[in-house]
Protein backbone atom coordinates (compact mmCIF):
# COMPACT_ATOMS: atom_id res chain seq x y z
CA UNK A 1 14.16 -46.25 -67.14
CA UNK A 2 11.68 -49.24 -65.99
CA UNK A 3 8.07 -48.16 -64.19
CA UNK A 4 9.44 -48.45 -60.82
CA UNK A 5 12.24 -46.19 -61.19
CA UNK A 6 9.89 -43.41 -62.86
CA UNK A 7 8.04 -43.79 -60.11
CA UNK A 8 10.45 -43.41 -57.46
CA UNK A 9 12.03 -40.71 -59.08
CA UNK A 10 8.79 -38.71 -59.25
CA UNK A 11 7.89 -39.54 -55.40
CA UNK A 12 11.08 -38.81 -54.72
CA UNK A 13 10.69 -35.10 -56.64
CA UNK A 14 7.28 -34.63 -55.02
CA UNK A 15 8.25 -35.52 -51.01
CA UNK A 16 11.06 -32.76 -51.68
CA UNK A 17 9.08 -30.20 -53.19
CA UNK A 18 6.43 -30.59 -50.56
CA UNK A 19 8.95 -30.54 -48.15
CA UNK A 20 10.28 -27.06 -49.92
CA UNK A 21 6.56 -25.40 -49.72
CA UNK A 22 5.90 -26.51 -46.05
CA UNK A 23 9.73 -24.82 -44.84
CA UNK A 24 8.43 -21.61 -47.07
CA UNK A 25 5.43 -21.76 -44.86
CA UNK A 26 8.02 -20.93 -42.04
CA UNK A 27 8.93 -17.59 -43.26
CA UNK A 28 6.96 -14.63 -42.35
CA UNK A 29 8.24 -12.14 -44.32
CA UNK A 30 6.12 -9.07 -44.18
CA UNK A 31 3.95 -10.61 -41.46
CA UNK A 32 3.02 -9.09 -38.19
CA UNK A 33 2.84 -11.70 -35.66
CA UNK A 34 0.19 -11.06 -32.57
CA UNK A 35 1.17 -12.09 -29.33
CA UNK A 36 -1.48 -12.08 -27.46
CA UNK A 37 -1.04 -11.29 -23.28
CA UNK A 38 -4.23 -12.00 -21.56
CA UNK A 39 -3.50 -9.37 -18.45
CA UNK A 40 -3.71 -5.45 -18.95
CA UNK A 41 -0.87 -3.67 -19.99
CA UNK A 42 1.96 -2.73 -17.18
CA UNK A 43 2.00 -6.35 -15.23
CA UNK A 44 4.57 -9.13 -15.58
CA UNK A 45 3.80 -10.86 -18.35
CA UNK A 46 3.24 -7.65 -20.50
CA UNK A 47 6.88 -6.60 -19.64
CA UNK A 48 8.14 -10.31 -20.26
CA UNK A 49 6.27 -10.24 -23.59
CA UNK A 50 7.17 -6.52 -24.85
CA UNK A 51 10.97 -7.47 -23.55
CA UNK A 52 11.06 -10.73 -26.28
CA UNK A 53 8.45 -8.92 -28.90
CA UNK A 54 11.59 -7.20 -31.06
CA UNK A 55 13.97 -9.94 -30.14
CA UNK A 56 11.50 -12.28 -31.70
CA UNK A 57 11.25 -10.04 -34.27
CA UNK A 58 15.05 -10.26 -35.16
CA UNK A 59 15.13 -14.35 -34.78
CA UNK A 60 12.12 -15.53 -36.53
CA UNK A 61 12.92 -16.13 -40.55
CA UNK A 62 11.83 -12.92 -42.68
CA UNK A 63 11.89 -10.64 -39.57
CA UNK A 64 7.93 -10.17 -39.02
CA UNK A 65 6.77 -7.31 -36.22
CA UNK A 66 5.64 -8.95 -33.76
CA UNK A 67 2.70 -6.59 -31.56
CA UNK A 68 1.85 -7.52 -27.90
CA UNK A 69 -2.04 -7.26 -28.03
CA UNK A 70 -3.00 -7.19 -24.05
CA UNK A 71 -6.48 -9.20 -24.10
CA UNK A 72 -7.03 -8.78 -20.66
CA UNK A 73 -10.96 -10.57 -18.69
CA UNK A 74 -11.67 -12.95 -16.15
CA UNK A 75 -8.61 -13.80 -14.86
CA UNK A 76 -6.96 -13.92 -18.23
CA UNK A 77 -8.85 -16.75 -19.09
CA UNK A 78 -10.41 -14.88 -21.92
CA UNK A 79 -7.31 -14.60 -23.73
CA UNK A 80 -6.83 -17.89 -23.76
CA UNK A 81 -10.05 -19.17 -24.50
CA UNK A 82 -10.00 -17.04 -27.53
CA UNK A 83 -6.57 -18.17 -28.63
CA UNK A 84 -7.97 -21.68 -28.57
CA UNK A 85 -10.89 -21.61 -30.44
CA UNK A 86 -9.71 -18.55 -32.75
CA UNK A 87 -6.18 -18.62 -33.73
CA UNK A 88 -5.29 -19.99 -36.64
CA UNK A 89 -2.32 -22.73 -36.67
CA UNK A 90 -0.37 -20.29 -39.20
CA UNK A 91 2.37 -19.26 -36.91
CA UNK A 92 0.68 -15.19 -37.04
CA UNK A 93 -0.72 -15.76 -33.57
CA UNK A 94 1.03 -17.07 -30.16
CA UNK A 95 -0.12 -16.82 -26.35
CA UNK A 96 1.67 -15.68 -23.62
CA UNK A 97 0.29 -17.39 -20.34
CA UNK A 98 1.54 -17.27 -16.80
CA UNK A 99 0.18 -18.84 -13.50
CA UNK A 100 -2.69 -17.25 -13.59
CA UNK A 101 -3.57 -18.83 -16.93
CA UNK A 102 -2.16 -22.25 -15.54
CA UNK A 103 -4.28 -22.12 -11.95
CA UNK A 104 -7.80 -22.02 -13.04
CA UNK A 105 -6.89 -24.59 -15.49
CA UNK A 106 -5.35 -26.67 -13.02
CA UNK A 107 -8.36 -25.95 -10.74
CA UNK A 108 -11.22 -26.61 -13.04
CA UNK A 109 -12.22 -22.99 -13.21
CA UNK A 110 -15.49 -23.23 -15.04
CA UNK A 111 -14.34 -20.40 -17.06
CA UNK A 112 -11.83 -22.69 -18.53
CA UNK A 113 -12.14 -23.58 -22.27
CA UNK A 114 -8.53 -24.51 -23.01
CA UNK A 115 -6.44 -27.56 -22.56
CA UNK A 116 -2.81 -27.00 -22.27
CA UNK A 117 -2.17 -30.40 -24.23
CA UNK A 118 -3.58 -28.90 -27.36
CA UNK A 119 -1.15 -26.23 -27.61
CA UNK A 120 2.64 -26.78 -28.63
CA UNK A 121 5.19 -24.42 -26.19
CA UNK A 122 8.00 -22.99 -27.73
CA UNK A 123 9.39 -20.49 -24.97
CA UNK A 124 8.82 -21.68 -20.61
CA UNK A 125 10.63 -18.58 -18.54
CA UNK A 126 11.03 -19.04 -14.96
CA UNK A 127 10.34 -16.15 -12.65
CA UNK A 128 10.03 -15.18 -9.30
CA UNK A 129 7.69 -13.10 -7.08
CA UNK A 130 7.92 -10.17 -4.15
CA UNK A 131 5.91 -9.03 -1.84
CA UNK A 132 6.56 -4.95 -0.37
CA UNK A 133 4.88 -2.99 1.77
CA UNK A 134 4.65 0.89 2.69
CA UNK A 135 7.86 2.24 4.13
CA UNK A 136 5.70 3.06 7.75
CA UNK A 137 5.02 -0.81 8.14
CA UNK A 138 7.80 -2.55 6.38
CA UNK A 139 10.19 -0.31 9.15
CA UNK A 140 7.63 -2.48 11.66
CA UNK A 141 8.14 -5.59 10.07
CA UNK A 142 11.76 -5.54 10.08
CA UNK A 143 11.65 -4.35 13.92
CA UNK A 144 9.17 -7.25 14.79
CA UNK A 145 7.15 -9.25 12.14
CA UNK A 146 4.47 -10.65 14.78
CA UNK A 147 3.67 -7.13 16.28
CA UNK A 148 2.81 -6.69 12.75
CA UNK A 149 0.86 -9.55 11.94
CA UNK A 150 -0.56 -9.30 15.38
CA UNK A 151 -2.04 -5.57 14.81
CA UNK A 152 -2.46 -4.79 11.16
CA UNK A 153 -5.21 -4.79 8.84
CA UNK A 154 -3.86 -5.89 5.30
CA UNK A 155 -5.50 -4.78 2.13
CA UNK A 156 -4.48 -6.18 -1.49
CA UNK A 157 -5.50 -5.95 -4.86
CA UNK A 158 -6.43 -9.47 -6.11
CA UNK A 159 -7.04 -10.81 -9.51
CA UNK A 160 -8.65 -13.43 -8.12
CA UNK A 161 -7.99 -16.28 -5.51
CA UNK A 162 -7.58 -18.98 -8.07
CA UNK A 163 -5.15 -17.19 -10.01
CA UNK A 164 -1.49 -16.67 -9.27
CA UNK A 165 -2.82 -15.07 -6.39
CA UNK A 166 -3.31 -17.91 -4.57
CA UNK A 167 0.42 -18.16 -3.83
CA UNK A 168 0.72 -15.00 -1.48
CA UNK A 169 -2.68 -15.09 -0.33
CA UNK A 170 -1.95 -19.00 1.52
CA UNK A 171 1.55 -17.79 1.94
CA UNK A 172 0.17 -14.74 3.90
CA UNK A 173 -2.19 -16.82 5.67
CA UNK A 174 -0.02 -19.37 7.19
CA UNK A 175 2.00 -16.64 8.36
CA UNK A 176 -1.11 -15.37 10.45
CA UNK A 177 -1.74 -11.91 8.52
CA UNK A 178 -5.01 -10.46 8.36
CA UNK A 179 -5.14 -9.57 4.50
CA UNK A 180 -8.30 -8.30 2.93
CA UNK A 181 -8.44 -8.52 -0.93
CA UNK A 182 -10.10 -6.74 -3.39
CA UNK A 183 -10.94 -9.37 -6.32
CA UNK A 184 -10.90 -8.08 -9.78
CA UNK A 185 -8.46 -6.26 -10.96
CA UNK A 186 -7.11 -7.11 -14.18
CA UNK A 187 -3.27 -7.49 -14.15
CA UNK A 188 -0.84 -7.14 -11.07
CA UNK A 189 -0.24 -3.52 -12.93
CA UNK A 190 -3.04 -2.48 -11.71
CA UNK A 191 -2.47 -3.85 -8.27
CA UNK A 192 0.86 -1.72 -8.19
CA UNK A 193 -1.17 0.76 -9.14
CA UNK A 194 -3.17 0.87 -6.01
CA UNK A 195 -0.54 0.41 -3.92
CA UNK A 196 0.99 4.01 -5.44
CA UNK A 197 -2.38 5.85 -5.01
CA UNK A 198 -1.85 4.43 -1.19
CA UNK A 199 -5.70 2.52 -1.65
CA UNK A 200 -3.36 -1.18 -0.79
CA UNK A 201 -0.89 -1.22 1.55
CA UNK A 202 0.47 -4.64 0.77
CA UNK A 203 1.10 -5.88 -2.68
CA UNK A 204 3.77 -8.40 -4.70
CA UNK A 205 5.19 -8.30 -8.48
CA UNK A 206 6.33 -11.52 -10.19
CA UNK A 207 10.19 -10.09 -10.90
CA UNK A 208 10.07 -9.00 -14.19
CA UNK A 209 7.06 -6.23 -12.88
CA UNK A 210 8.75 -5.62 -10.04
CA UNK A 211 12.12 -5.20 -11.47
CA UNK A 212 10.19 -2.45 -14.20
CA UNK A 213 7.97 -0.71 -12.42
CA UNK A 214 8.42 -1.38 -8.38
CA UNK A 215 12.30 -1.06 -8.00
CA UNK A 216 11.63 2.97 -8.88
CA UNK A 217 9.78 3.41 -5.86
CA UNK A 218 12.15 1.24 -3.59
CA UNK A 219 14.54 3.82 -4.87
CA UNK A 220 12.52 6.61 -4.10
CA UNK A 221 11.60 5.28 -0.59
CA UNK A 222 8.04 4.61 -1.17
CA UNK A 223 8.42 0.51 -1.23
CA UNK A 224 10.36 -1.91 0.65
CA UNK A 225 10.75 -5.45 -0.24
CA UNK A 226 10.21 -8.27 2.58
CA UNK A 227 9.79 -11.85 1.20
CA UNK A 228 10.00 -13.59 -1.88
CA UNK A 229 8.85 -16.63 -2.57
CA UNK A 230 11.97 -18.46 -3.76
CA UNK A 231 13.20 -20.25 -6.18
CA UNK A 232 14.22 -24.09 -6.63
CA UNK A 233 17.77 -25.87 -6.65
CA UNK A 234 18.74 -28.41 -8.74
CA UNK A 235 17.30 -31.00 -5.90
CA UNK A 236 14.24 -29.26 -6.24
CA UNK A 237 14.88 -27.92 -2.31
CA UNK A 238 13.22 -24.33 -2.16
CA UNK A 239 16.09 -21.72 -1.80
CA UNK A 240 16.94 -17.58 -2.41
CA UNK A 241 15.59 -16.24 -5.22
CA UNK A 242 18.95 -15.60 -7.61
CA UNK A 243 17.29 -12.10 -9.12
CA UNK A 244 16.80 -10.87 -5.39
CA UNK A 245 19.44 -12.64 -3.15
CA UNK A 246 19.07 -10.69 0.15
CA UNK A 247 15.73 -10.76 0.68
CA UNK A 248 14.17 -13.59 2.37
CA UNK A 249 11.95 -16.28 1.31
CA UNK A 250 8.38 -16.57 2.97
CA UNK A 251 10.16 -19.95 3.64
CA UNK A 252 12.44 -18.22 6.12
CA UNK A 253 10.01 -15.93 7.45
CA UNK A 254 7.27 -18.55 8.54
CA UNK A 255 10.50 -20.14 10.29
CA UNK A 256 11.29 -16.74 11.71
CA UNK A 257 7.82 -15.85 12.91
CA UNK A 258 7.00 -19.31 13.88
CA UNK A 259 9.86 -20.59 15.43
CA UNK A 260 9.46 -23.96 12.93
CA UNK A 261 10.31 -24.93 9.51
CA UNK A 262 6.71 -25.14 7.34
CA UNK A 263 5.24 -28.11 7.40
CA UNK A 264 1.61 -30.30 7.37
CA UNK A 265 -1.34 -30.25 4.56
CA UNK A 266 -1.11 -26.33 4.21
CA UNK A 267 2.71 -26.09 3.29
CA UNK A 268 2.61 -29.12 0.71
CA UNK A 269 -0.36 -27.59 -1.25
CA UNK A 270 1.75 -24.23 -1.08
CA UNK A 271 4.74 -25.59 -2.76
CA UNK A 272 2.80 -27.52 -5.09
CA UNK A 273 1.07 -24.45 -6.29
CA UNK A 274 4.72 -22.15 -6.12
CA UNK A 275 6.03 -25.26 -8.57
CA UNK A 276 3.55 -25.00 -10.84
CA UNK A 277 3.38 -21.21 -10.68
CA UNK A 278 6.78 -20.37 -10.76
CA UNK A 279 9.58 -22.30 -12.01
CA UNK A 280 7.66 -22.40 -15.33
CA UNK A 281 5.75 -19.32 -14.70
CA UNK A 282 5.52 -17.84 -18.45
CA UNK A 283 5.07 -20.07 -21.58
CA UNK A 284 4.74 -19.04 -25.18
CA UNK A 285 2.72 -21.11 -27.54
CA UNK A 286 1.68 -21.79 -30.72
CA UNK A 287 -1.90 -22.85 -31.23
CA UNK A 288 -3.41 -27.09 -32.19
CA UNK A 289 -2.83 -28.07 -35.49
CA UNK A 290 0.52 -25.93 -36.33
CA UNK A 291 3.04 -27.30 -38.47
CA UNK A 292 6.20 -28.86 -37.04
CA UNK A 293 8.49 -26.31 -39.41
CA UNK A 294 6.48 -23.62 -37.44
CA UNK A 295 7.21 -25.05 -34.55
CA UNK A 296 11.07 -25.42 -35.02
CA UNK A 297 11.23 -22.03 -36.46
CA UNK A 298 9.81 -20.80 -32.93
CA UNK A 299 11.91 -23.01 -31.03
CA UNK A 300 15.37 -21.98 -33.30
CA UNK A 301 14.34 -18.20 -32.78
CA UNK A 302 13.47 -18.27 -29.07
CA UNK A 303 16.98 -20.74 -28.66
CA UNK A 304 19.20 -17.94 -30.40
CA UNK A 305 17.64 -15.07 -28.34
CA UNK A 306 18.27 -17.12 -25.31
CA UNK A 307 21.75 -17.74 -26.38
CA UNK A 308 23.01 -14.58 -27.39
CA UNK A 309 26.04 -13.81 -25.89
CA UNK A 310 24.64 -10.18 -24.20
CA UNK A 311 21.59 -11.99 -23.48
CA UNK A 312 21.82 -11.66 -19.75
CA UNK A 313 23.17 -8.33 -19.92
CA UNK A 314 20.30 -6.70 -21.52
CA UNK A 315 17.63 -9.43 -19.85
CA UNK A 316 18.73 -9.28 -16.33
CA UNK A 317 17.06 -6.17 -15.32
CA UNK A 318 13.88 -6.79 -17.22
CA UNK A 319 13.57 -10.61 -16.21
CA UNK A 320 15.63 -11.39 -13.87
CA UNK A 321 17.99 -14.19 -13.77
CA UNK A 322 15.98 -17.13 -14.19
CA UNK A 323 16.05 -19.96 -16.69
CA UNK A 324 14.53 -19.41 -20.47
CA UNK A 325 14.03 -22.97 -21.73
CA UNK A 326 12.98 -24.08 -25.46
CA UNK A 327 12.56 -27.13 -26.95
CA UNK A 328 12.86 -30.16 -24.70
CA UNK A 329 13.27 -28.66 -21.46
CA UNK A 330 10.23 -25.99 -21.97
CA UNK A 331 8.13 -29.96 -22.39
CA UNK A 332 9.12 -30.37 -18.64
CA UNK A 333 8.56 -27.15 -17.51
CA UNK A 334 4.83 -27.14 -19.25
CA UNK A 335 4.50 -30.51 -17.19
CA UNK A 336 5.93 -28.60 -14.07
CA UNK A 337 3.42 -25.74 -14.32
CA UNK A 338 -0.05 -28.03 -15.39
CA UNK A 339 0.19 -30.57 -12.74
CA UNK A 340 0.09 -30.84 -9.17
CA UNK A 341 -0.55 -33.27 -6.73
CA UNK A 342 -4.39 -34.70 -6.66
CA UNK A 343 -4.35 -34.74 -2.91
CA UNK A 344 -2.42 -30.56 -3.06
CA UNK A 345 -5.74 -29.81 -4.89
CA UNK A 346 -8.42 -30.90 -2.85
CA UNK A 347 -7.18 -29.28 -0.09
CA UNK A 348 -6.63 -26.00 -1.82
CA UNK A 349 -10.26 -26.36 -3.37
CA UNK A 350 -11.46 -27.01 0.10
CA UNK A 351 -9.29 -23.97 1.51
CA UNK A 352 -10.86 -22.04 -1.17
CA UNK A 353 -14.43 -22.74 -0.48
CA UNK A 354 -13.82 -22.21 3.34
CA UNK A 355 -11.76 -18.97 2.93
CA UNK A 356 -13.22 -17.37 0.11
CA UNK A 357 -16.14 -19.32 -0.84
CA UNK A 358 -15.11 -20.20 -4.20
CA UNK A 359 -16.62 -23.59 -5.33
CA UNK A 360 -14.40 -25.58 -8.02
């Protein structure tokens, strides 16, 4: 055998055995993978998370637990600022964000120590959101929505007007409502929370917390559903929201109360915002510096979850019937839900500073 072909041989030998070690790297057996949550325990994202936790489980190779640890702190930007400068790239830790991650970033909350582009996304779930009120008023509402808005004092627990919050609060605004929040609660749990103990008397879930924990009490009488925020067709056109397809969209209200389709500086920064917050709502990622075999294993095991033949059987009344993209099509949606418009965020900034007096 001449030089060359020694050598070739051996490369050969040593590309495939490194290739060998690296797909080992990829199997967790005996591991317990943290997925960290940044909200309290009881919201949206902690259902969505503890819903894929022992499906994850099954999928990834070597079957690892997988434990939702809720990190919850200013506006769940604590989460992921430790995620980025803690986690190691080992495939042992992944983050679970949702708009309220993706707004302050978008924003330039000075909170914000996290870049989205660092991070690789392996899981983007579309959602949806609702907005209830007390039986007493929504019987009002349905009877006349501008005697309402004309005569009641609104009061809602707010994690915070940059976070996903933004999208009812501007929503309720252009309507005309007079809606007092309370900033700082940790997690839309603890919003429903308040609106039990009869301290709010206006509050929204994204679908998968309102499907969990709010459809009891529409049951029971106690809650009554009257807007959601939509969802978008193929052309991108806002329409129904497929999880709740009788209730209206604050689309068709505003047209309702208003006598007008939505339009002008206020209604483009809104949709902007609903893009970015909900068609790509929830993400799961891995953190900088993580091995593509990682990555695929993530991707493969979030794919066969997604495809499972009773997938939306037992997902539909956890999460709604919404998209659940991987690979590929989770790239666009993390693109959908980290940019907006330059000229849709000035004016929310400057909406911000004049409504709440929050400086960006």
């Amino acid at each position: 055998m001449t030089l060359f072909k020694k050598l070739t041989t051996t490369g050969a030998a040593l590309v495939f055995a490194l290739g060998a070690s690296m797909l080992q790297a990829a199997d967790f057996s005996g591991e317990t993978i943290e997925w960290i949550i940044p909200f309290k325990e009881g919201g949206g994202s902690d259902k969505w998370a503890r819903f894929y936790a022992p499906l994850l489980s099954e999928a990834l190779p070597g079957n690892p637990s997988v434990v939702v640890k809720n990190m919850p702190g200013a506006g769940s930007t604590k989460g992921a600022n430790w995620f980025a400068k803690r986690a190691r790239a080992d495939g042992k830790t992944i983050l679970g964000t949702s708009g309220s991650t993706q707004f302050p970033f978008l924003l330039g909350d000075r909170r914000v120590k996290f870049d989205y582009a660092d991070w690789n996304v392996v899981l983007a779930s579309a959602t949806g959101g609702v907005a209830y009120l007390p039986p007493d008023l929504a019987k009002r509402w349905q009877a006349d929505p501008q005697e309402v808005i004309d005569n009641v004092q609104f009061i809602y627990g707010s994690q915070g007007a940059t976070r996903l919050d933004l999208v009812p609060l501007l929503a309720w605004e252009m309507l005309g409502m007079k809606v007092e929040p309370i900033f700082g609660i940790k997690g839309r749990g603890a919003g429903r929370l308040m609106f039990e103990r009869g301290e709010v008397n206006i509050d929204y879930q994204t679908s998968s917390g309102f499907l969990g924990k709010v459809m009891p009490l529409v049951e029971e009488g106690k809650a009554v559903p009257i807007m959601t925020w939509g969802a978008l067709d193929d052309n991108g056109t806002i329409v129904r929201d497929p999880t709740f397809p009788d209730i209206p969209t604050f689309k068709e209200v505003y047209t309702q109360v208003k006598g007008e389709k939505p339009s002008g500086d206020a209604w483009e920064a809104w949709k902007a915002f609903f893009v970015a917050g909900f068609p790509a709502q929830k993400m799961v990622f891995l953190p900088k510096g993580t091995s593509q075999e990682v990555i695929d294993a993530y991707t493969k095991a979030f794919k066969s979850i997604t495809e499972r033949p009773d997938f939306r059987k037992i997902s539909v009344k956890r999460l709604g019937v919404y998209p659940q993209s991987t690979g590929k099509a989770a790239k666009i949606k993390l693109v959908q839900g980290t940019k907006v418009p330059e000229s849709a965020k000035k004016w929310v900034k400057n909406w911000l500073k004049e409504r709440y007096g929050v400086k960006l």
